[in-house]
Protein backbone atom coordinates (compact mmCIF):
# COMPACT_ATOMS: atom_id res chain seq x y z
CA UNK A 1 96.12 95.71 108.94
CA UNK A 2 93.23 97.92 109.30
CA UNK A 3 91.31 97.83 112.38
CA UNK A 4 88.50 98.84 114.63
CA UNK A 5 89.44 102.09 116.73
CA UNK A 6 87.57 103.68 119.78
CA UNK A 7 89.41 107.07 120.32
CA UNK A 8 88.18 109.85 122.85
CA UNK A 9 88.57 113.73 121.58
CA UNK A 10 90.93 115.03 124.19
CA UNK A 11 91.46 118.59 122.45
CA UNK A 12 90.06 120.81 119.51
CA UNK A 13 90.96 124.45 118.51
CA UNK A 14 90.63 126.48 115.26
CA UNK A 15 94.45 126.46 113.33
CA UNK A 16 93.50 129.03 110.34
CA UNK A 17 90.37 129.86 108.84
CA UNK A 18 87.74 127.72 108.64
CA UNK A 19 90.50 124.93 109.46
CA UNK A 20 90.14 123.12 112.84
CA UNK A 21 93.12 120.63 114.47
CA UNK A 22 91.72 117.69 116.72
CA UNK A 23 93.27 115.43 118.86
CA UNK A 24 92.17 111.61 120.00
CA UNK A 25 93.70 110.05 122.50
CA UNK A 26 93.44 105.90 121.76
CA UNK A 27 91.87 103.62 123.93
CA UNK A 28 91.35 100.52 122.14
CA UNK A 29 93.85 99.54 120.70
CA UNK A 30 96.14 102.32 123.38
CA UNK A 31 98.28 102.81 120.06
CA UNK A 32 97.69 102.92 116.69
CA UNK A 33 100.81 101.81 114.53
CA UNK A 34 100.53 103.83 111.54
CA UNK A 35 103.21 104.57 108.52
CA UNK A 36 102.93 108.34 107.74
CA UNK A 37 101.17 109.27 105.33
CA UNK A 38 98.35 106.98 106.07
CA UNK A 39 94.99 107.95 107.30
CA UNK A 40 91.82 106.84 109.33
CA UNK A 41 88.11 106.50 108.87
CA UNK A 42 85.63 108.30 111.11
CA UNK A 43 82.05 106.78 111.58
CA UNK A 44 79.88 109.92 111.66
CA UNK A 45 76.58 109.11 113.06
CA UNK A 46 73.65 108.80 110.94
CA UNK A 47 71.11 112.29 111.06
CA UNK A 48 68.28 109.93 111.50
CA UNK A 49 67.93 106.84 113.65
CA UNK A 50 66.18 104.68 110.94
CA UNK A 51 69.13 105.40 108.24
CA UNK A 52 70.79 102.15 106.43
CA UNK A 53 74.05 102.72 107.26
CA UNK A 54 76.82 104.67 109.18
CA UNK A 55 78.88 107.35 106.83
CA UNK A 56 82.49 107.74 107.25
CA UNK A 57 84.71 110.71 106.20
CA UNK A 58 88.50 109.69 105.85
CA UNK A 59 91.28 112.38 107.28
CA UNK A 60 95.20 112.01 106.90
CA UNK A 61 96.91 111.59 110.50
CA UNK A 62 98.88 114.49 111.51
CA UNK A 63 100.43 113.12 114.30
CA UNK A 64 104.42 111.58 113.98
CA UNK A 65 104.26 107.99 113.44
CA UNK A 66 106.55 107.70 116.13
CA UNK A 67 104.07 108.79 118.72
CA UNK A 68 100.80 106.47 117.85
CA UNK A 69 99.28 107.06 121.42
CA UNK A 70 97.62 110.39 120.12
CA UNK A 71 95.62 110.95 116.92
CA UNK A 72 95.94 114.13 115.13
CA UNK A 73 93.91 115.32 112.21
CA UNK A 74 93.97 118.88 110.49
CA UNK A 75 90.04 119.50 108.96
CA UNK A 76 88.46 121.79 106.91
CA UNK A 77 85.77 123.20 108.59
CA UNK A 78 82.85 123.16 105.77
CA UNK A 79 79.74 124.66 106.22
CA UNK A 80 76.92 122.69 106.82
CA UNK A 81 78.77 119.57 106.04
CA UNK A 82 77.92 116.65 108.57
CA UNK A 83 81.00 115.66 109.39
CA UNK A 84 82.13 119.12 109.89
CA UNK A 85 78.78 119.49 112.50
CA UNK A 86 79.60 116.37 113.91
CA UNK A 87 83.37 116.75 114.96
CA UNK A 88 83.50 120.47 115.84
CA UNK A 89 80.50 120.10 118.46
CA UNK A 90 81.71 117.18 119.92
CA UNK A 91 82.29 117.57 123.46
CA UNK A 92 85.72 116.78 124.89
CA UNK A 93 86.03 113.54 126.38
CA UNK A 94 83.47 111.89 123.58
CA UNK A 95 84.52 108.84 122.26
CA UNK A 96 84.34 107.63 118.73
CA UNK A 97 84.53 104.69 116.19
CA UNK A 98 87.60 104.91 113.79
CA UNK A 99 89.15 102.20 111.77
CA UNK A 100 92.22 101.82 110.10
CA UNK A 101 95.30 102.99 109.18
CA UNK A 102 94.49 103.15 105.16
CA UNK A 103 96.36 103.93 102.64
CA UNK A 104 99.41 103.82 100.27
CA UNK A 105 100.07 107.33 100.40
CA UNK A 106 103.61 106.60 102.56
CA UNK A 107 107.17 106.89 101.91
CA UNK A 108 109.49 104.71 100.18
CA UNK A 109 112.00 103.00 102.28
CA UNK A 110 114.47 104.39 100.29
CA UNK A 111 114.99 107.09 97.40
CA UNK A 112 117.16 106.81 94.65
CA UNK A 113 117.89 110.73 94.63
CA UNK A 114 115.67 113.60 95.71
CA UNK A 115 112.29 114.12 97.34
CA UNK A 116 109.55 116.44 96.44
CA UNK A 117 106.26 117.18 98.05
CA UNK A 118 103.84 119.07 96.78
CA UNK A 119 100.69 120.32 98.86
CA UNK A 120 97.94 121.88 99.09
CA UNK A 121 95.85 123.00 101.44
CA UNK A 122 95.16 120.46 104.66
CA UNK A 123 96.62 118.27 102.69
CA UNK A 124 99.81 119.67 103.86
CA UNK A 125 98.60 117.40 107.01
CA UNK A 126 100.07 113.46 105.40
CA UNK A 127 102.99 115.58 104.90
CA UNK A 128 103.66 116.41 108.22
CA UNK A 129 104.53 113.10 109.30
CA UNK A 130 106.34 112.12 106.02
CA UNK A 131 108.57 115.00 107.08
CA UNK A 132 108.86 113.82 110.31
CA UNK A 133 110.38 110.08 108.96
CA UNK A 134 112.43 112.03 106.95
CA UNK A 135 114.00 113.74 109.95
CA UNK A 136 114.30 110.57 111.69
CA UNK A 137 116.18 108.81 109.15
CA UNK A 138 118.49 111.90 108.54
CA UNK A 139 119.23 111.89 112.27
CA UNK A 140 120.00 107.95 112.38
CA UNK A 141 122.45 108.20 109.01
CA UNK A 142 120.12 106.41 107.02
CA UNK A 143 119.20 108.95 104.31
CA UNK A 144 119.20 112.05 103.50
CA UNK A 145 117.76 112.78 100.14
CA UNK A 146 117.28 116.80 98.71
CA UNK A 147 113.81 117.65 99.53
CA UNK A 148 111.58 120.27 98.03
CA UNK A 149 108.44 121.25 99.78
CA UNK A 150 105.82 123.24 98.09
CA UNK A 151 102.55 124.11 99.85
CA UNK A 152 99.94 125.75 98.11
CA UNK A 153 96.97 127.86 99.51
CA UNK A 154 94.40 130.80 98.67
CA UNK A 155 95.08 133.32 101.59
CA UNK A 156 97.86 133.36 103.89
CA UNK A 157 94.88 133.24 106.77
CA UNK A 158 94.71 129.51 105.23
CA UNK A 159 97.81 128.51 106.46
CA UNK A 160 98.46 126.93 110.06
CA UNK A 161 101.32 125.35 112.06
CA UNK A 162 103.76 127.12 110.44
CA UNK A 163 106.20 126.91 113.38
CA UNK A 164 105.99 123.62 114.05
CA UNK A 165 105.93 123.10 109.90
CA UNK A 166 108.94 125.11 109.43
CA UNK A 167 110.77 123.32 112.46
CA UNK A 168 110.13 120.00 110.79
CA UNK A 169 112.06 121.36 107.66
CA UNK A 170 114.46 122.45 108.69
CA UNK A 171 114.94 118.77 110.94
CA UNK A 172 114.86 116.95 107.53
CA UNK A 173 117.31 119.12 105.65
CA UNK A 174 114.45 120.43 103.21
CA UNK A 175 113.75 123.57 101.18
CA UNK A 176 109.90 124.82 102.30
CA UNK A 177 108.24 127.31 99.57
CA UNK A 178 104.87 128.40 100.00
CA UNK A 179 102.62 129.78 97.33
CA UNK A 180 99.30 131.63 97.89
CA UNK A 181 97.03 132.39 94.65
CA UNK A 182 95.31 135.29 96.12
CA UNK A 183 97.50 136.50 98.77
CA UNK A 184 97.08 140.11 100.15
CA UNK A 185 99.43 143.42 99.85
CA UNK A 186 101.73 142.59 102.94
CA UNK A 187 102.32 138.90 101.75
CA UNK A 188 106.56 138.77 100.74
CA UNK A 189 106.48 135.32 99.85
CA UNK A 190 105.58 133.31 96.64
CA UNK A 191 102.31 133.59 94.55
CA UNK A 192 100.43 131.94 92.32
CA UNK A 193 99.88 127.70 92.06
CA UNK A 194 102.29 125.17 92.95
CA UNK A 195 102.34 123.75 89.32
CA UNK A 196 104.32 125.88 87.91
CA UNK A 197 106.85 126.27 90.27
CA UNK A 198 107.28 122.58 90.46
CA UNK A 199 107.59 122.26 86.69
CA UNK A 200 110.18 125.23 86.60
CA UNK A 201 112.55 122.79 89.36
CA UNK A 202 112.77 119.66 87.68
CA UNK A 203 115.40 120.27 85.78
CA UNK A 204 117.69 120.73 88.21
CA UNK A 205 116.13 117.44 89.93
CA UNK A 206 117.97 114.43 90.29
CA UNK A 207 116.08 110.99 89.81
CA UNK A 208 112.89 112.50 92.02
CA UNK A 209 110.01 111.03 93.80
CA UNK A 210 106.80 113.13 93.73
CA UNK A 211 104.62 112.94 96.58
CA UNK A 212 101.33 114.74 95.40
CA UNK A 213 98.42 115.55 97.86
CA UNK A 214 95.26 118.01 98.37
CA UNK A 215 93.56 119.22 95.79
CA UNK A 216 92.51 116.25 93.19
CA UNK A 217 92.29 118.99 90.16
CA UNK A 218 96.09 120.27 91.02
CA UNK A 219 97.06 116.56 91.48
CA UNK A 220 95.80 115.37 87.89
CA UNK A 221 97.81 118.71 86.24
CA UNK A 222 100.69 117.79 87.98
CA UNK A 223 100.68 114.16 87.17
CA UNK A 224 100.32 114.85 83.51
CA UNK A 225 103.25 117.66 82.84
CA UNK A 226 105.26 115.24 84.52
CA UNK A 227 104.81 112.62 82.58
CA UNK A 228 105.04 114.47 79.67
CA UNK A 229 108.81 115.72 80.27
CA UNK A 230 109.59 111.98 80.90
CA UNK A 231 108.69 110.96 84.84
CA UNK A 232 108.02 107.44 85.40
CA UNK A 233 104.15 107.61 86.57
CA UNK A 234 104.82 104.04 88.32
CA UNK A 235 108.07 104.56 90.17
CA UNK A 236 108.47 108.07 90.92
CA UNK A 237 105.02 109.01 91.77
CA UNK A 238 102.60 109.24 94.68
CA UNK A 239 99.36 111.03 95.18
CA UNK A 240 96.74 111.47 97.70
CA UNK A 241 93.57 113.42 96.21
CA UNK A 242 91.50 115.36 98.88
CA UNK A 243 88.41 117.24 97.77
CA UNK A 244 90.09 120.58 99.44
C-alpha cells in the first residue's frame, strides 16, 4: 500500500540532454517494496509560504525492484518548470517527502506468449525495471516470453543509459530497436516513430502483451491501430501516459 516516504538525494548528474538521473537513498521506511513499473510522488514545496497546498510531480522508479534501498528516477529537465528548479538545485544530502509506490503500470505474473514494450522518451525509465523482472524470471526458469523493445526519441543526444539498457536486453533474451524522428547524418540505426514499426511486427506476434509508456499522444495512436487489427484492449494492454 502506498505510503509516506522521507528519502535523502545521495547523487544527481545530467544522462542526455536536458535529461537528469537522481538517486534517493530511503530512510523511512530503509526500503521501499515496489513492483516495477510503479512510481512515486514527490512533494515539491510550495513557491510561496502562504500557498493552500503542497504540489506533487509523479516519476516512474528506475531502480530494479530487487534493490528497494535506493530510489532512482530518470527526469526531464524542463525549463522553468518547478519541479525541474526544485530537484536539480537540491543539494546532496537534502531530504524529501515521497509517497507511494502507485500504479498499475507492472507486469503480469505470467504471459500467454510474447512481450512488447514500446517507449518513448524517459519513459523508457518503468521499463527499465520491467526488463529487469524479466531477466530475473528468465534466469530462475520461470519464463521466458519473446520480447520486443522499441524506444522512441527525437535526437540520438536524447538517449541515455544505453549500456546499462542494452545489458538488460540482452539479460532478458529481448530484441532492443531504437527509433529517432529527427536523427542526424551519422545516426545508422532506425528512424522515424515507434508506431509504425510496431504495427509492421504484429503479425508475426504470438498472443502479445503491449506495455505502452511516454508520450500520451503516441500511446492513444497505438492503442487504437491495435485494436483495430483485433487486440484485446482489456487483456493484452498496458499503458503509462507521461507528458514527455
Amino acid at each position: 500500500m502506498p505510503a509516506p516516504i522521507t528519502a535523502e538525494l545521495v547523487a544527481r548528474e545530467p544522462v542526455a540532454a536536458n535529461i537528469a538521473e537522481l538517486s534517493f537513498a530511503l530512510r523511512e521506511p530503509p526500503r521501499l517494496n515496489f513492483k516495477a513499473g510503479q512510481f512515486v510522488s514527490i512533494a515539491i514545496p510550495a513557491a510561496t509560504p502562504d500557498a493552500d497546498a503542497v504540489p506533487r510531480r509523479s516519476y516512474s522508479i528506475a531502480s530494479q525492484s530487487d534493490a528497494g534501498e535506493l530510489l532512482r528516477f530518470i527526469i526531464r529537465v524542463i525549463p522553468e518548470g518547478k519541479a525541474s528548479e526544485f530537484l536539480m538545485s537540491l543539494p546532496l544530502g537534502a531530504v524529501v517527502n515521497m509517497t507511494g509506490p502507485h500504479g498499475f503500470f507492472v507486469l503480469d505474473e505470467r504471459h500467454p506468449g510474447d512481450v512488447v514494450f514500446a517507449a518513448t522518451g524517459t519513459g523508457f525509465a518503468a521499463v527499465m525495471p520491467m526488463l529487469g523482472e524479466l531477466a530475473r524470471r528468465r534466469e530462475h526458469g520461470l519464463e521466458a516470453p519473446r520480447t520486443l523493445v522499441l524506444w522512441g526519441a527525437r535526437q540520438e543526444s536524447d538517449l541515455f543509459a544505453r549500456r546499462e539498457i542494452e545489458a538488460l536486453v540482452a539479460r532478458a533474451g529481448s530484441e532492443l530497436r531504437i527509433f529517432l524522428t529527427a536523427a542526424g547524418p551519422d545516426w545508422s540505426g532506425d528512424r522515424g516513430r515507434i508506431t509504425q514499426a510496431l504495427l509492421d511486427r504484429l503479425p508475426e506476434l504470438g498472443t502479445p502483451t503491449f506495455y505502452l509508456v511516454g508520450n500520451g499522444a503516441m500511446i492513444s495512436e497505438v492503442k487504437r491501430e491495435l485494436i483495430a487489427r483485433g487486440v484485446n484492449r482489456r487483456t493484452q494492454i498496458r499503458t503509462e501516459a507521461f507528458f514527455d
